[in-house]
N, C-alpha and C. Protein backbone atom coordinates (compact mmCIF):
# COMPACT_ATOMS: atom_id res chain seq x y z
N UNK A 1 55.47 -76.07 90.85
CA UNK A 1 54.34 -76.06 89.94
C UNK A 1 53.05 -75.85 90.73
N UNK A 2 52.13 -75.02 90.00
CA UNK A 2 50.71 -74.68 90.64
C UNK A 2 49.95 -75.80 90.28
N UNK A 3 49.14 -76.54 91.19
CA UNK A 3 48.40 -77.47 91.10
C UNK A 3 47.13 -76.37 90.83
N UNK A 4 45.80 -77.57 90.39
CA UNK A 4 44.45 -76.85 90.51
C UNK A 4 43.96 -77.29 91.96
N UNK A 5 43.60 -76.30 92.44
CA UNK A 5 42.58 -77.13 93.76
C UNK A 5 41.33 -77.49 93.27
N UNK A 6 40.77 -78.60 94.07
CA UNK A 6 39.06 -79.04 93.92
C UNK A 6 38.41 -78.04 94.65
N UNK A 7 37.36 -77.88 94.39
CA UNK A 7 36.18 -77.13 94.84
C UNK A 7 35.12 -77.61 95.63
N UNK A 8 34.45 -77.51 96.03
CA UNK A 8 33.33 -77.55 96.75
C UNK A 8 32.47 -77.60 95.00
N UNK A 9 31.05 -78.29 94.98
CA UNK A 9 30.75 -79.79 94.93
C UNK A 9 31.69 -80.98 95.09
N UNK A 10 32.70 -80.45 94.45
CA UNK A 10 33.49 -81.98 93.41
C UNK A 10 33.52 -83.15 95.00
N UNK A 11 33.21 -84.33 94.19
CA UNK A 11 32.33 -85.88 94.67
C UNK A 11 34.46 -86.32 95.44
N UNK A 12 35.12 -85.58 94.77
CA UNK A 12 36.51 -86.16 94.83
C UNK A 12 37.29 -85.81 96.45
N UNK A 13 36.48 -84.73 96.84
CA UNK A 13 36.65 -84.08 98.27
C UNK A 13 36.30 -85.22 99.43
N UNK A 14 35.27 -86.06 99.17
CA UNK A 14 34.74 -86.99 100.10
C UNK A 14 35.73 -88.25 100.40
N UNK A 15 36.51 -88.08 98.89
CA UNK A 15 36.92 -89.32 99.30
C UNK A 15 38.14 -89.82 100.47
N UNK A 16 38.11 -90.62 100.90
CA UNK A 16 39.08 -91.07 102.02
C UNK A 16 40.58 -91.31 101.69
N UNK A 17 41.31 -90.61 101.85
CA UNK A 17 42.48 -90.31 101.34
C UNK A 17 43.74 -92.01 102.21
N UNK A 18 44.77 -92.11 101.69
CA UNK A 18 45.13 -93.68 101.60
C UNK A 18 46.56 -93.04 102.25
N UNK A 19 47.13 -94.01 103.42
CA UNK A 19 48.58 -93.81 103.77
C UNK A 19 49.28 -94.21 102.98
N UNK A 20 50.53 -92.98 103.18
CA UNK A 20 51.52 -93.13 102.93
C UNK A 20 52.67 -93.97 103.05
N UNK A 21 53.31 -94.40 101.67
CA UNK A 21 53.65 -96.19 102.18
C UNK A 21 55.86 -95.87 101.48
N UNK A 22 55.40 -94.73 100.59
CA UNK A 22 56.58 -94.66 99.97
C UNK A 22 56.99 -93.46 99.84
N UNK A 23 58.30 -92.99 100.90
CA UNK A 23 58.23 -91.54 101.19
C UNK A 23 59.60 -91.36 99.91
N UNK A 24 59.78 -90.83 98.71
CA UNK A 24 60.38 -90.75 97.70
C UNK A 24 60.72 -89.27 97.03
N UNK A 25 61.04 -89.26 95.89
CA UNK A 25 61.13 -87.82 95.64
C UNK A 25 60.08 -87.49 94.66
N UNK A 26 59.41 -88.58 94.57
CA UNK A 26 58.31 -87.93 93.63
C UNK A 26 57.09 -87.35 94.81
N UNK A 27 57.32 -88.19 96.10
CA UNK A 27 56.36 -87.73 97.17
C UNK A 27 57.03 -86.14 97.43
N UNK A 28 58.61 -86.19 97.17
CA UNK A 28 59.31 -84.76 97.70
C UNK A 28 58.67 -83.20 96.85
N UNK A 29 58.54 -83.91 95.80
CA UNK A 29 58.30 -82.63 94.42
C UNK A 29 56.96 -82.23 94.75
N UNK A 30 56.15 -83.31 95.28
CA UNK A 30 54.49 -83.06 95.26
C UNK A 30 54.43 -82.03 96.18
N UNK A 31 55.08 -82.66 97.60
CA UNK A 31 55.06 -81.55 98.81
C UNK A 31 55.51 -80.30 98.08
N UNK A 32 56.42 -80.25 97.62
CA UNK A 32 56.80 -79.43 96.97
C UNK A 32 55.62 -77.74 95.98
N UNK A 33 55.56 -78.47 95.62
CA UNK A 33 54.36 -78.25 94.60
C UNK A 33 52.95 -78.07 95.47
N UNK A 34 51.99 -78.80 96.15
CA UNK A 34 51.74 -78.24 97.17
C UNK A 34 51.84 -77.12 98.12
N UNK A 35 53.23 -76.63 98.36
CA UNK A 35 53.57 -75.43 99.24
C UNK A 35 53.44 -74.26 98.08
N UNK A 36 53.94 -74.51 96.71
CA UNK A 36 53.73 -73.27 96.21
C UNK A 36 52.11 -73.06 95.54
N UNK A 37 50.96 -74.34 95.60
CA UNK A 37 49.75 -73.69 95.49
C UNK A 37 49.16 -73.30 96.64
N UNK A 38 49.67 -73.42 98.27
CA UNK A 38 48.95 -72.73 98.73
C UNK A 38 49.55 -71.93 98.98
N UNK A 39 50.62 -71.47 98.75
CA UNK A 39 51.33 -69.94 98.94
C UNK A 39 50.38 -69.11 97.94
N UNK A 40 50.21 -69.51 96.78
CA UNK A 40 50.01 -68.51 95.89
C UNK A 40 48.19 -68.90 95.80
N UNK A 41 47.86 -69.58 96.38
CA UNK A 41 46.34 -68.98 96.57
C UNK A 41 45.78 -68.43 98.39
N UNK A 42 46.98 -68.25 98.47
CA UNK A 42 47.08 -67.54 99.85
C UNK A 42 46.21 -68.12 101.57
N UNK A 43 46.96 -69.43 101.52
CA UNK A 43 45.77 -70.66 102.14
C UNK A 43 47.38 -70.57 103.30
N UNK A 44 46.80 -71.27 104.56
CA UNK A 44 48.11 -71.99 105.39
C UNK A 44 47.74 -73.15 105.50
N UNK A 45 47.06 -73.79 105.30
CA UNK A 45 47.23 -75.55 105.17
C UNK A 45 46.72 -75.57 103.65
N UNK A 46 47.08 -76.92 103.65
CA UNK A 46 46.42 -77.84 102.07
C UNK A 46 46.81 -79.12 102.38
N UNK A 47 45.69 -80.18 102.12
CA UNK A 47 45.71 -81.25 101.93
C UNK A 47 45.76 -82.28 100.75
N UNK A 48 46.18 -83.08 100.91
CA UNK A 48 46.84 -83.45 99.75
C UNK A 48 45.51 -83.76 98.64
N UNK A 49 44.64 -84.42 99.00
CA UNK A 49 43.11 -84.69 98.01
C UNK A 49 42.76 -83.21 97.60
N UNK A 50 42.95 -81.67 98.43
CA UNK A 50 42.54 -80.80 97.71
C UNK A 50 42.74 -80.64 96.41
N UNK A 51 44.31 -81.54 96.24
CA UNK A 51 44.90 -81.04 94.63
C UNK A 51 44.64 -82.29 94.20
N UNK A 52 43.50 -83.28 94.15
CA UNK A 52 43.52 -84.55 93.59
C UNK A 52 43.95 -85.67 93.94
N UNK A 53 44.69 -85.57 95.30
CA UNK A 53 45.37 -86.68 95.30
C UNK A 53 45.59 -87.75 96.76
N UNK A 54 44.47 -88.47 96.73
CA UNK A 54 43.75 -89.12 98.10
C UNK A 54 44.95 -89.73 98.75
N UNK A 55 45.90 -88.94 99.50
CA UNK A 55 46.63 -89.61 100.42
C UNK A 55 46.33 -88.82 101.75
N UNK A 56 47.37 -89.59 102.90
CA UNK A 56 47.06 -88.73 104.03
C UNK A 56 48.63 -88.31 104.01
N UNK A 57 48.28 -86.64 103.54
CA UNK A 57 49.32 -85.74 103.48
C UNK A 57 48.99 -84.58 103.21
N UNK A 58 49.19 -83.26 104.19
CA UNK A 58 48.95 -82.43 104.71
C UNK A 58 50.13 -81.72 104.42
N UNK A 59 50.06 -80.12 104.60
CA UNK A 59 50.87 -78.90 104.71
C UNK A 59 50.31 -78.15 105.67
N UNK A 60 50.86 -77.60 106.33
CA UNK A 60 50.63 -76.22 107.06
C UNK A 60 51.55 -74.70 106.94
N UNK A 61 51.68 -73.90 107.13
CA UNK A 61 52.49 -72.69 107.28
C UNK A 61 51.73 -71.81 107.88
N UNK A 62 51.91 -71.93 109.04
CA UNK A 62 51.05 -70.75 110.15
C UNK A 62 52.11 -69.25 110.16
N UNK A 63 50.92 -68.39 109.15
CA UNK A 63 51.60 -66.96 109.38
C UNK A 63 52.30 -66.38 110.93
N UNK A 64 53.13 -65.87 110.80
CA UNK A 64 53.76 -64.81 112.00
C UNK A 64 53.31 -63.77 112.28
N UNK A 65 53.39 -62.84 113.49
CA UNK A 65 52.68 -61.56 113.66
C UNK A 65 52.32 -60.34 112.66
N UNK A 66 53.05 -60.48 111.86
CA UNK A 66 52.68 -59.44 110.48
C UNK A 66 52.11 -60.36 109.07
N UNK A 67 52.13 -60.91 109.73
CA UNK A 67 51.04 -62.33 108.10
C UNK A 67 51.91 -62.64 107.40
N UNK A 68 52.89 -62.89 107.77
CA UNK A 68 53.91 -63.68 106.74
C UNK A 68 53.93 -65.18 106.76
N UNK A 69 54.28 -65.48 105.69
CA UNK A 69 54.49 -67.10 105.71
C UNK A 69 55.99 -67.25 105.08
N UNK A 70 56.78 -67.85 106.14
CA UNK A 70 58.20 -68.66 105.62
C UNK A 70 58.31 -69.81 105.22
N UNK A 71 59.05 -70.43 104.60
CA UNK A 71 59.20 -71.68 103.99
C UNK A 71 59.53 -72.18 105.48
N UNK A 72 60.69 -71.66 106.16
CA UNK A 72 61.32 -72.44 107.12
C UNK A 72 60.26 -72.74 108.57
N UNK A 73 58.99 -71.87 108.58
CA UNK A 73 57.77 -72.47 109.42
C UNK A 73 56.96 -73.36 108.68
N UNK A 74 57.18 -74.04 107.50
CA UNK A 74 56.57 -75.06 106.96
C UNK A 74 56.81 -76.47 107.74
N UNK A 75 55.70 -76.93 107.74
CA UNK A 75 55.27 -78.29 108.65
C UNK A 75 54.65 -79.22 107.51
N UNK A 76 55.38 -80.26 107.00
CA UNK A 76 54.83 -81.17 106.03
C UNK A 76 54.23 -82.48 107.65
N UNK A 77 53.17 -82.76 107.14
CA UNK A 77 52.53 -83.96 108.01
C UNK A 77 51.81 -85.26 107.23
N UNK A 78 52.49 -86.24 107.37
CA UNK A 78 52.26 -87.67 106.48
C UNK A 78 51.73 -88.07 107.74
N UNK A 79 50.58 -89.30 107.33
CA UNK A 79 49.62 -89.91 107.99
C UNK A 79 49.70 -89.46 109.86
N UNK A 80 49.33 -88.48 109.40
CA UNK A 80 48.80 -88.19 111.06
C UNK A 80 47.92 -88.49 111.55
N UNK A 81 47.78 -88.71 113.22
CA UNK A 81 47.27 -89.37 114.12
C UNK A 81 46.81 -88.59 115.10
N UNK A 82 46.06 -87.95 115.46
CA UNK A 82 45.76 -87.18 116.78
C UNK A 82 45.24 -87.95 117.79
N UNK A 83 46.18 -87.56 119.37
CA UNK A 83 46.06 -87.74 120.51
C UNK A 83 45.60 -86.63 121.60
N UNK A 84 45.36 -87.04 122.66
CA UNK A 84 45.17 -86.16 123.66
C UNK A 84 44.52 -84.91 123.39
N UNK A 85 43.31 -84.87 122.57
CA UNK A 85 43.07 -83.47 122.68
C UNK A 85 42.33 -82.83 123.75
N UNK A 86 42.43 -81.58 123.12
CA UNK A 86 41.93 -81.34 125.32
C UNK A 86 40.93 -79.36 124.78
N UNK A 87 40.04 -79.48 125.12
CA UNK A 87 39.58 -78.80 125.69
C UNK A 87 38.63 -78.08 123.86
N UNK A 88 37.79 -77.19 124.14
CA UNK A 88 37.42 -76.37 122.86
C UNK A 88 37.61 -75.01 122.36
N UNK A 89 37.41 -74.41 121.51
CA UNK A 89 37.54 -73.14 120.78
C UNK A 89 36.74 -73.16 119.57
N UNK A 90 36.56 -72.20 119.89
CA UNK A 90 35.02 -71.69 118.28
C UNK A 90 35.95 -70.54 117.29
N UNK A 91 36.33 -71.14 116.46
CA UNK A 91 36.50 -70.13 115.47
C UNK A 91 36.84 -69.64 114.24
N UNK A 92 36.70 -69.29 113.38
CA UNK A 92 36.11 -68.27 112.07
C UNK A 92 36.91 -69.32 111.03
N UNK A 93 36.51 -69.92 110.38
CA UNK A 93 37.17 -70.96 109.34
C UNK A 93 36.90 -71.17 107.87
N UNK A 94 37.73 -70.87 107.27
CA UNK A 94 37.94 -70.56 105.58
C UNK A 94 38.11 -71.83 105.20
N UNK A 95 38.31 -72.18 103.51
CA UNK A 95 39.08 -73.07 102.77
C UNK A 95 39.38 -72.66 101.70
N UNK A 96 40.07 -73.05 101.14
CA UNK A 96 40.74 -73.05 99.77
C UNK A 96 40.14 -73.85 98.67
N UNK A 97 39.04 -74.67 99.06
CA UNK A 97 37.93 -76.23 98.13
C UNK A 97 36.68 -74.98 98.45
N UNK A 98 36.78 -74.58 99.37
CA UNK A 98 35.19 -73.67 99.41
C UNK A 98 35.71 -72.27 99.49
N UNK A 99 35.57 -71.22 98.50
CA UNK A 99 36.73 -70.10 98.50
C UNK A 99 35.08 -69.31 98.76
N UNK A 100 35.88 -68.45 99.72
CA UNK A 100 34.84 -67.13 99.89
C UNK A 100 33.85 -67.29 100.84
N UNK A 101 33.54 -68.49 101.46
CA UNK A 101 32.89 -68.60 102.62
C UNK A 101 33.44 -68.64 104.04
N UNK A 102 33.39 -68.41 105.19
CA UNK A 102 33.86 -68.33 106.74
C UNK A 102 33.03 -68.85 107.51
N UNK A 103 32.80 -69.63 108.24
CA UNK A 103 31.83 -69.86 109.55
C UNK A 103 32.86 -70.66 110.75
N UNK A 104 32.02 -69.92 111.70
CA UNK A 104 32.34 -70.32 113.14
C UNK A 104 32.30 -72.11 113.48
N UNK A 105 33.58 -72.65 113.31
CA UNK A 105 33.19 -73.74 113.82
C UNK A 105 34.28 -74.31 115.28
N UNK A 106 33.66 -75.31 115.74
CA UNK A 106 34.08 -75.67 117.26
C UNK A 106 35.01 -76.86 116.88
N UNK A 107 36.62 -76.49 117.23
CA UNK A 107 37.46 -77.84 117.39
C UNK A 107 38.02 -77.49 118.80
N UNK A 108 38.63 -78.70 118.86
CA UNK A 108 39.97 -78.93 120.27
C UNK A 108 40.86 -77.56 120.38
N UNK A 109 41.12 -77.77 121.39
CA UNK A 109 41.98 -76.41 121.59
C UNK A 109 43.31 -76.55 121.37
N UNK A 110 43.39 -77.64 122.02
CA UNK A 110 45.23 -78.21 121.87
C UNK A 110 44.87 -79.64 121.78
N UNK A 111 46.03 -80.55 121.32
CA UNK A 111 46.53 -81.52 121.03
C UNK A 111 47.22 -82.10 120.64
N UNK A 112 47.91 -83.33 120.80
CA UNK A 112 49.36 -83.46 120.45
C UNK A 112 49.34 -84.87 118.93
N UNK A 113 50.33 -84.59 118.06
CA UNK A 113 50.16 -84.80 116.66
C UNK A 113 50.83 -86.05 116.66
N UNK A 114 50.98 -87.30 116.49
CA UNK A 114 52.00 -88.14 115.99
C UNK A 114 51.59 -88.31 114.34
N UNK A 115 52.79 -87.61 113.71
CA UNK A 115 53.06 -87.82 112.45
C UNK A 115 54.37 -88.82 111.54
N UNK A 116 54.26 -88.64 110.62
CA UNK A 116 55.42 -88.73 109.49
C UNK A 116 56.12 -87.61 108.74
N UNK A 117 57.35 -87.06 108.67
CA UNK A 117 57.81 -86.12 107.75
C UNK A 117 58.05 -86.62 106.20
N UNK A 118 58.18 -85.77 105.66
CA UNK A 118 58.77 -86.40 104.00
C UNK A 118 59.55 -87.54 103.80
N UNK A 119 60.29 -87.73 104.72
CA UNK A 119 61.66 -88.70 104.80
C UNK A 119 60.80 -89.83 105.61
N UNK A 120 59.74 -90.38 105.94
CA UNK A 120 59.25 -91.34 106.77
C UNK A 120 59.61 -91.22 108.29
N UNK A 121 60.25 -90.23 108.93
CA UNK A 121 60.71 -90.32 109.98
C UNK A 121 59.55 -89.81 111.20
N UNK A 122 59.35 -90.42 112.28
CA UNK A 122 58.18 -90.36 112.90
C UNK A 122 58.37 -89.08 113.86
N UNK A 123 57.52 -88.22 114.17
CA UNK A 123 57.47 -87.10 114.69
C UNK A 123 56.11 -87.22 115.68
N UNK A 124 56.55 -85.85 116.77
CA UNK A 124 55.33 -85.91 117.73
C UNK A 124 55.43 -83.78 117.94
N UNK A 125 54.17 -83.75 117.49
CA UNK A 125 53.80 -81.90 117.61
C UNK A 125 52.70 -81.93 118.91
N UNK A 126 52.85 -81.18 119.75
CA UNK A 126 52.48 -80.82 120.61
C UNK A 126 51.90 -78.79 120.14
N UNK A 127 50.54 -79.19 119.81
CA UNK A 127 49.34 -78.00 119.25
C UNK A 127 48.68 -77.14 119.68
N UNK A 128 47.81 -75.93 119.53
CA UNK A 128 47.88 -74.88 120.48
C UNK A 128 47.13 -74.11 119.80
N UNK A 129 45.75 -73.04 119.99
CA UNK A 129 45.64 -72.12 119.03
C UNK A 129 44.83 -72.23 117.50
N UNK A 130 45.83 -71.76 116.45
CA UNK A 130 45.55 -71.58 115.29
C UNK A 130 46.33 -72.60 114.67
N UNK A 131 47.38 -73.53 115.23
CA UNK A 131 48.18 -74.58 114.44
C UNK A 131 47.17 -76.03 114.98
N UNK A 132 46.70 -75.64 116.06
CA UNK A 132 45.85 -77.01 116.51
C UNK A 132 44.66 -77.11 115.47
N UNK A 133 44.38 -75.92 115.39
CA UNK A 133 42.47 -75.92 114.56
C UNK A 133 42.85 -76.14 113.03
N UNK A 134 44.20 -75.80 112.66
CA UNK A 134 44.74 -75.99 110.85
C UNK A 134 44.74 -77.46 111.41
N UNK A 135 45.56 -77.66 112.06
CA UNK A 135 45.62 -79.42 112.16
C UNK A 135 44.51 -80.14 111.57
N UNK A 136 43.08 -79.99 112.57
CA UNK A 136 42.39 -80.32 112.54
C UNK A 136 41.56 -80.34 111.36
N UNK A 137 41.41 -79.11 110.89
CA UNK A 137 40.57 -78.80 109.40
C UNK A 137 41.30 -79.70 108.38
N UNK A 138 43.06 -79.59 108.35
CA UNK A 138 43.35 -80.37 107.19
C UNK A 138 43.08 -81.66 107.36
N UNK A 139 43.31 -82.26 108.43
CA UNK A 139 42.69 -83.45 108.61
C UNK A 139 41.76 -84.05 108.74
N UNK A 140 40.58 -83.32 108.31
CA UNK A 140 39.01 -83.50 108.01
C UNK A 140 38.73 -84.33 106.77
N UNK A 141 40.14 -83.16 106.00
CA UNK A 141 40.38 -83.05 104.32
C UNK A 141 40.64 -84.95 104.07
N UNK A 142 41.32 -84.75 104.85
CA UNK A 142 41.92 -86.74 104.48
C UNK A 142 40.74 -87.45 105.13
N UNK A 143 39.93 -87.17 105.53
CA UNK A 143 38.95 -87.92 106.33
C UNK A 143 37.63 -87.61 105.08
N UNK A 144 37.51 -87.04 104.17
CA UNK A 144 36.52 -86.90 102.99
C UNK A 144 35.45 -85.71 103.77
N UNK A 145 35.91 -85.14 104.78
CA UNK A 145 35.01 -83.93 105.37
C UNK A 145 35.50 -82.71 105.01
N UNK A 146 34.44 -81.79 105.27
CA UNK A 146 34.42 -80.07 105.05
C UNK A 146 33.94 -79.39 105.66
N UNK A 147 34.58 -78.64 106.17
CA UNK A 147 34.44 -77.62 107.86
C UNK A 147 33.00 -77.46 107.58
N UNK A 148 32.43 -77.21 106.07
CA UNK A 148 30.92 -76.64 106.51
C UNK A 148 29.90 -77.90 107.14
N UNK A 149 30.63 -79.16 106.83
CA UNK A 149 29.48 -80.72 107.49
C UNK A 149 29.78 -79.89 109.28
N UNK A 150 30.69 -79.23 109.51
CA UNK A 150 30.15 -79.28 111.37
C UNK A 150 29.16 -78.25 111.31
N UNK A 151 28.85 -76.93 110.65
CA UNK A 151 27.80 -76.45 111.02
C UNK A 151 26.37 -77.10 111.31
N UNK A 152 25.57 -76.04 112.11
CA UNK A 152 24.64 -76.46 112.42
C UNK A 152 23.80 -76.60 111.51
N UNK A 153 22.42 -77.01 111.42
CA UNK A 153 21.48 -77.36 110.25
C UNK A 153 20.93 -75.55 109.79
N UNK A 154 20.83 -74.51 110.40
CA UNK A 154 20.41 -73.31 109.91
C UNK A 154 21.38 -73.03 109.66
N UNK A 155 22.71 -72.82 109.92
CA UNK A 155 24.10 -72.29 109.50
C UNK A 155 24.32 -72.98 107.89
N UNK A 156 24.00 -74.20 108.04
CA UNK A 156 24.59 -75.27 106.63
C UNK A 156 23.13 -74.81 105.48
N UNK A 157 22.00 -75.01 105.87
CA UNK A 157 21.23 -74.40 105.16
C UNK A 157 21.51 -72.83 104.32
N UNK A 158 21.56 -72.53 105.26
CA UNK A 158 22.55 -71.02 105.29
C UNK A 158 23.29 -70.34 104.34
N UNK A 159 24.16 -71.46 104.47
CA UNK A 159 25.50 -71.45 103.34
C UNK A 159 24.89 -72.08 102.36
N UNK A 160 24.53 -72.83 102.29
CA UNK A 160 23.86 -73.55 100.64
C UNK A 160 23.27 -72.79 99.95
N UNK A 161 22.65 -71.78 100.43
CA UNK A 161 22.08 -70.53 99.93
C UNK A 161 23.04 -69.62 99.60
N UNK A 162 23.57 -69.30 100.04
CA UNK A 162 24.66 -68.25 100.01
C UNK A 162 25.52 -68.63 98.60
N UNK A 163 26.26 -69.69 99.12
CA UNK A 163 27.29 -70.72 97.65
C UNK A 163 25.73 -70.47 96.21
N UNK A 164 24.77 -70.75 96.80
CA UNK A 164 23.95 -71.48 95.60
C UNK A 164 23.73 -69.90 94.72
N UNK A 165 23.63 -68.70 95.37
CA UNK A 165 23.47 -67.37 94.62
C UNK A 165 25.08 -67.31 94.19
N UNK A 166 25.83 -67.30 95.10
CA UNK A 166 27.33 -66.96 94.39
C UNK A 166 27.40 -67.48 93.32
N UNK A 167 26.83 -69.11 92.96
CA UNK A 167 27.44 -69.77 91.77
C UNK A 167 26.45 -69.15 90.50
N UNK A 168 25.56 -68.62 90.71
CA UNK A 168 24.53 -67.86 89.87
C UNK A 168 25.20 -66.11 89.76
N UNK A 169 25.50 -65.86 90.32
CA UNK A 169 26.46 -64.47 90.13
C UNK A 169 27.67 -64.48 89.03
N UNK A 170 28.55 -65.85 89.33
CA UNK A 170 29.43 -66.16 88.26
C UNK A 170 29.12 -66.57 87.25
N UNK A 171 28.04 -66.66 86.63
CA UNK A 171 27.41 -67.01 85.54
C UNK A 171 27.50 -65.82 84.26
């Protein structure tokens, strides 16, 4: 099932999303459901508050060399924890809550993940790239943040302008 995603205002994005206490099949269907709204709004992460629902639970599916996304490179991540991160990278960052905007922002380069899978079973990802910086962005999402709070004050100004004519265009 296609969930709706939240958007950029909505007050529901901020909020601080709650661990995961009961890994079940109604938690199974959600993940579930989850993977096919961001397949089909063409996203590789989603967090679980994007679709309403303040837990700490995450998706990823990092495309392959021709932009594909498989089910079987799907990475479900329950209350994750980041360790060891190491070093920086600047670069070009979308969302699926803020559709149609990009800016340059600065995360970790690598770092290593202690998570939960669907089944409660504890996991450790070792990150890199474009799966380290999804890490990171979705996990902003559970933290009540949005890639555009790291821009700078002329960049964020910037964009407020930009969003503020777009939403006057759709009118």
């Amino acid at each position: 099932m296609i969930l709706p995603i939240i958007t950029y205002p909505n007050k529901q994005l901020k909020a601080l999303s709650s661990e995961v206490t009961h890994f079940d099949e109604r938690l199974h269907l959600f993940l579930d459901n989850m993977f096919e709204t961001m397949i089909s709004s063409n996203g590789i992460g989603l967090a679980a508050i994007q679709v309403a629902n303040p837990i700490r639970a995450l998706i990823l599916c990092i495309p392959d060399e021709e932009g594909n996304q498989h089910k079987e490179n799907l990475i479900e991540i329950i209350n994750p924890v980041i360790h060891t991160p190491r070093g920086t990278v600047l670069y070009q960052e979308g969302c699926l809550s803020v559709p149609g905007f990009y800016e340059d922002v600065e995360r970790y380069e690598s770092l290593t993940l202690h998570y939960q899978n669907r089944h409660g079973e504890t996991n450790i990802l070792h990150a890199t790239d474009l799966l380290a910086i999804a890490i990171q962005h979705e996990i902003d999402h559970l933290d009540g943040k949005l890639f555009i709070e790291k821009l700078s004050y002329n960049r964020r100004k910037k964009f407020e302008k930009e969003y503020k004519r777009a939403l006057k265009e759709k009118k």
